[in-house]
Structures are given as structure tokens and as C-alpha cells.
C-alpha atoms as a PDB file:
ATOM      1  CA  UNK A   1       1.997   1.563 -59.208  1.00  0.00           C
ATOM      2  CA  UNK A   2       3.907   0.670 -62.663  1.00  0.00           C
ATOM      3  CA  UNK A   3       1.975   0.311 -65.950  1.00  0.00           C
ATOM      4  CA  UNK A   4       5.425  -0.555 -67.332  1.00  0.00           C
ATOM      5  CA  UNK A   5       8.874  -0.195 -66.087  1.00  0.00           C
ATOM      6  CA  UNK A   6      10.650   3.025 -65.839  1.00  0.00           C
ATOM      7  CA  UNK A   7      13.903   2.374 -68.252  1.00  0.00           C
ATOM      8  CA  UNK A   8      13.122  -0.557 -70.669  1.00  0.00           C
ATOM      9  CA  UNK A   9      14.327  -1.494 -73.936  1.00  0.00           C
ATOM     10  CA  UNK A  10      12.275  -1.445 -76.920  1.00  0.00           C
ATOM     11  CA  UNK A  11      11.052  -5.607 -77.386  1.00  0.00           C
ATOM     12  CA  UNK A  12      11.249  -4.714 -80.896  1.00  0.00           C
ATOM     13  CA  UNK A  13      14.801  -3.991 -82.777  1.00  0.00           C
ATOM     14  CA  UNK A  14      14.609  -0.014 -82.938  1.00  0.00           C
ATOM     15  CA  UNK A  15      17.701   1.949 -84.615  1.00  0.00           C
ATOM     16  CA  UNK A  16      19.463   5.341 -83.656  1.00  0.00           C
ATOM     17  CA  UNK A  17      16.677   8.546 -84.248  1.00  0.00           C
ATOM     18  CA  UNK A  18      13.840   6.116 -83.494  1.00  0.00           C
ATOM     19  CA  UNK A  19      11.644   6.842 -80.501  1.00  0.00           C
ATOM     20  CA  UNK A  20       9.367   4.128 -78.316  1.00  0.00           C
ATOM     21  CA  UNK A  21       7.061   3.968 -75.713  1.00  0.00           C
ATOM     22  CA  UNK A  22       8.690   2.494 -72.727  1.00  0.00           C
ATOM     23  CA  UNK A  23       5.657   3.174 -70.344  1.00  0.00           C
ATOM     24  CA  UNK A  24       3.506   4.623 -67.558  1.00  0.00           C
ATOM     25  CA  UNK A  25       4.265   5.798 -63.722  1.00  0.00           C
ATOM     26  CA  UNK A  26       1.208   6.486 -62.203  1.00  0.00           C
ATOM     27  CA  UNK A  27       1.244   7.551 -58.384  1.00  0.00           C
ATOM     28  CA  UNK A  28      -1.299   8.924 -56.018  1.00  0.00           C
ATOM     29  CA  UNK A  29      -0.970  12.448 -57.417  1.00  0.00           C
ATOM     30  CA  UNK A  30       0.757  12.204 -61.061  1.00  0.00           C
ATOM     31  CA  UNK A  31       1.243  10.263 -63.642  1.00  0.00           C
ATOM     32  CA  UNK A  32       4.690  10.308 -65.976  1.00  0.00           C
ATOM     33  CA  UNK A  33       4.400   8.898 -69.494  1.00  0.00           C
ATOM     34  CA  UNK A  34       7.687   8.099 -70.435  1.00  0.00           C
ATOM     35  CA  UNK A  35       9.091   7.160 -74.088  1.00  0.00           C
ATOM     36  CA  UNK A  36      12.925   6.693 -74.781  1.00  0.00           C
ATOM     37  CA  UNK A  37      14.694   8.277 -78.257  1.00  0.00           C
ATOM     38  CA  UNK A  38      17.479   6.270 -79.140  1.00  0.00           C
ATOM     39  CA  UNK A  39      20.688   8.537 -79.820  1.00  0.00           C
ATOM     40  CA  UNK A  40      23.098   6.191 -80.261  1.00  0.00           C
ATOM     41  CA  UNK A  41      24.351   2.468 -80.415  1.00  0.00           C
ATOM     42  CA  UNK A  42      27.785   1.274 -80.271  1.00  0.00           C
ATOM     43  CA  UNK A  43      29.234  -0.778 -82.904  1.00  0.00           C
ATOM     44  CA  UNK A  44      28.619  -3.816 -80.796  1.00  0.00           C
ATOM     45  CA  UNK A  45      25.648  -2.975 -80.024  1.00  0.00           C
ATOM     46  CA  UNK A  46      25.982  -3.263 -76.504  1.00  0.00           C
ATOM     47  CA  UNK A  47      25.196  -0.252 -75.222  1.00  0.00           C
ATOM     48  CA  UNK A  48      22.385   1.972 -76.202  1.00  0.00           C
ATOM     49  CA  UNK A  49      22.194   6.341 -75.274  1.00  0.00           C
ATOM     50  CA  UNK A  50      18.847   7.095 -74.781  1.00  0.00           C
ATOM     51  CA  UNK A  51      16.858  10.367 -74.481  1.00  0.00           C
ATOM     52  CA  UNK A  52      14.484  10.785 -72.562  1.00  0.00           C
ATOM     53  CA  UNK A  53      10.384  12.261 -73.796  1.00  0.00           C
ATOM     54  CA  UNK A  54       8.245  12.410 -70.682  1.00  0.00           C
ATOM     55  CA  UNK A  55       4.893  14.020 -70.620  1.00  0.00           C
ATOM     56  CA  UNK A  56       3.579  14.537 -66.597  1.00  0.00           C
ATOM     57  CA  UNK A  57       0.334  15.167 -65.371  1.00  0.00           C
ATOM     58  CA  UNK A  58      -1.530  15.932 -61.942  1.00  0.00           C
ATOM     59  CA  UNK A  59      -3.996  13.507 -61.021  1.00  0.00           C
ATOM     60  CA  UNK A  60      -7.532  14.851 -61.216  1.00  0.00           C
ATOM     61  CA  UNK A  61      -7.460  15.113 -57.473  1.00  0.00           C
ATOM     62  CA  UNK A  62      -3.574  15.588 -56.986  1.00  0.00           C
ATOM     63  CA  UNK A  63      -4.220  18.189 -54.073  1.00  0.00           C
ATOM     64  CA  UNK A  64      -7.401  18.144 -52.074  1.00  0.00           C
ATOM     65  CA  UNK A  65     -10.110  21.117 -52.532  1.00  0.00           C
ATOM     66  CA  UNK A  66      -7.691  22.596 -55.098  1.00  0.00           C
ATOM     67  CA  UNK A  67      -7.005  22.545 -58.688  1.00  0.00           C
ATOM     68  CA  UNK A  68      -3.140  21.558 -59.896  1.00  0.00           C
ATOM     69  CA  UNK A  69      -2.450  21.936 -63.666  1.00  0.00           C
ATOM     70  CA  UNK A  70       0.788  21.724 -65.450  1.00  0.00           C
ATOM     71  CA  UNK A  71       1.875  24.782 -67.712  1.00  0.00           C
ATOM     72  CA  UNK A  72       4.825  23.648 -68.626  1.00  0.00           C
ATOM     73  CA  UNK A  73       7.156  20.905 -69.435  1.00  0.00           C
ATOM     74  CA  UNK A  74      11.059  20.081 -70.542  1.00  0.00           C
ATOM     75  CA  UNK A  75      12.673  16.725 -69.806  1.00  0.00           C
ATOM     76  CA  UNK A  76      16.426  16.477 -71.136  1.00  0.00           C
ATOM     77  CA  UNK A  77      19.307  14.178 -70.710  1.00  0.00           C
ATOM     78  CA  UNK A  78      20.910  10.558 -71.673  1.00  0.00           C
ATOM     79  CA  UNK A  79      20.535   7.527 -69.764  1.00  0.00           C
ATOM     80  CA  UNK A  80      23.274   4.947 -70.948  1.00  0.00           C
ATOM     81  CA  UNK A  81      21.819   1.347 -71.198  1.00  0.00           C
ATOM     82  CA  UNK A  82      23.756  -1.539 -71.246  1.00  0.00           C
ATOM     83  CA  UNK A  83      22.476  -4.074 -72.982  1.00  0.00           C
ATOM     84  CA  UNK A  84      24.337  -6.906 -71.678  1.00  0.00           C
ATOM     85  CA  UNK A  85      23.617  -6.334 -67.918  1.00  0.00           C
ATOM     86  CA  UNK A  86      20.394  -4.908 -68.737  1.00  0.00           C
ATOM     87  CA  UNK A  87      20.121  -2.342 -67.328  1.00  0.00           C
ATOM     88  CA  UNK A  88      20.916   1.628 -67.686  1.00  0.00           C
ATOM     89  CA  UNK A  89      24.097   2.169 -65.656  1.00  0.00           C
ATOM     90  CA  UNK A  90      24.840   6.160 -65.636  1.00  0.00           C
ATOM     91  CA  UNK A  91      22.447   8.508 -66.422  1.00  0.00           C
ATOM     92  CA  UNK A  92      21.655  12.863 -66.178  1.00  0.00           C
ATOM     93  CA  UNK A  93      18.522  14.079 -66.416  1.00  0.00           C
ATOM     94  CA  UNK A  94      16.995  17.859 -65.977  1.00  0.00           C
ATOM     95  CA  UNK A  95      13.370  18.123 -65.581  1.00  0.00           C
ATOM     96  CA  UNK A  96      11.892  21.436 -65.358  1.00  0.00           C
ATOM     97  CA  UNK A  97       8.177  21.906 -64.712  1.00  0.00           C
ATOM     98  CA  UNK A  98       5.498  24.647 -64.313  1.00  0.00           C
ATOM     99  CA  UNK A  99       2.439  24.466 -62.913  1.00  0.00           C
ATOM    100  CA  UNK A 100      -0.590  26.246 -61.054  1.00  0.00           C
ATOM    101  CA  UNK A 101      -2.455  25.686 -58.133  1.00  0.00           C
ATOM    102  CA  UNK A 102      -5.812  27.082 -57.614  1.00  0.00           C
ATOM    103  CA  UNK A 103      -7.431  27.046 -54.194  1.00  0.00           C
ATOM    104  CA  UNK A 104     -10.461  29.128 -52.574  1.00  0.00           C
ATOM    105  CA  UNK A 105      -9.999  31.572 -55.849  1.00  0.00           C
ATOM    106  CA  UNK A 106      -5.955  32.375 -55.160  1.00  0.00           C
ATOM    107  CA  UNK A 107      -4.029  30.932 -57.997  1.00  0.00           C
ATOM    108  CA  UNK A 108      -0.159  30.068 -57.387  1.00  0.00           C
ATOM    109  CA  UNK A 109       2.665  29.417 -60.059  1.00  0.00           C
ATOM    110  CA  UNK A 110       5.511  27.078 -59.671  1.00  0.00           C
ATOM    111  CA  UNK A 111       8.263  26.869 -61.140  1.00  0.00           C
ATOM    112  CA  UNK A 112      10.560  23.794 -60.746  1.00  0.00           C
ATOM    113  CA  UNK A 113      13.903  22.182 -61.890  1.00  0.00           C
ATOM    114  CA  UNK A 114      15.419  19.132 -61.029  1.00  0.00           C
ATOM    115  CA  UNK A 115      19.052  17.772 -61.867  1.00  0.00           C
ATOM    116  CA  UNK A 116      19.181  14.386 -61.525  1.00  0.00           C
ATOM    117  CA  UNK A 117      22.589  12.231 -61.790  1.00  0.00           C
ATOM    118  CA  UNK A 118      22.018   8.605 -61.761  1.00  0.00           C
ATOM    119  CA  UNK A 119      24.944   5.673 -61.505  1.00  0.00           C
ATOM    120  CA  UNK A 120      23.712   2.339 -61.083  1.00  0.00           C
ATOM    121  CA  UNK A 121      25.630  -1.168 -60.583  1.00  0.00           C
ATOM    122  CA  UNK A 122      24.413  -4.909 -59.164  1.00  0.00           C
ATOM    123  CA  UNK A 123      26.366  -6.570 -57.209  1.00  0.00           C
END
């Protein structure tokens, strides 16, 4: 379920160093606030780098008869937009993530990382 799309411009004209609130990706088990930095625009201002700032959380009840809480949290990389087709066309993201899991009083610790490479056209 989307509270907003996932890789939006700002409605509002926003400028290079400027960060805004694209939206929310809620699922069964987390939810991903997600706001964009803008690194750069091209002089003709059709195409936009953007960075990026997402803050995840479990869902209260993420994993049944256990408690799941995030330690830890980096989210890096660009995501080129293209203004024109409107969309973001090429993209790299890392995400890295920590968390624990408590369950009938053993406590786990995760530790995750995810590269993700992203190319996107429409035909």
C-alpha cells in the first residue's frame, strides 16, 4: 500500500542541496519513509540527481510472538530523474540495516546490506 509514490518530484520548484518529502511505503511488516536530496540539475534542467534519505521501521507486529526493532540505518546512492519522461531512468542504491529480533527471551542481531542497480525505460 502507497501513501505516496516511491520516486516523485518535488510539486514545488526545489534547487540543488534542498531536500523533500517524496513519501511513505507501508507494507504488512515495514514501513519506508522516503525523502529525496537534490544533488544536482543540469543546465536545462532536465534531469535532476537525487539522493536518497530513507528512515525504515518494523511494523508493531512485523513478526508474530516476537519483537523486531531496527538498530541501525544507512541508505546511499543517486537515482537520475528525467524530467522530461518523468521518470528516474538509472539509479544505485546501498541500503544497509541492523536490527534485533527478540523471541521467547533469545535476542538475534542482523546485519544486512543490499546493492541495488536500477535502469528503467518505457516503451
Amino acid at each position: 500500500m502507497f501513501e505516496g509514490t516511491f520516486i516523485q518530484l518535488s510539486r514545488d520548484p526545489i534547487a540543488a542541496g534542498q531536500t523533500y518529502e517524496a513519501g511513505t511505503i507501508l507494507s504488512d511488516t515495514m514501513k519506508m519513509r522516503t525523502s529525496y536530496k537534490i544533488a544536482s540539475v543540469n543546465n536545462d534542467k532536465s534531469k535532476v540527481i537525487m539522493e536518497p534519505v530513507v528512515v525504515l521501521a518494523f511494523a508493531a507486529d512485523a513478526i508474530p510472538d516476537a519483537e523486531a526493532k531496527i538498530t541501525g540505518q544507512e541508505v546511499s546512492g543517486w537515482l537520475l530523474f528525467d524530467v522530461e519522461k518523468g521518470y528516474a531512468s538509472d539509479g544505485q542504491m546501498r541500503i544497509h540495516v541492523v536490527f534485533e529480533v527478540t523471541a521467547k527471551g533469545q535476542k538475534i542481531r542482523m546485519d544486512t546490506t543490499t546493492n541495488v542497480r536500477t535502469t528503467a525505460s518505457l516503451n
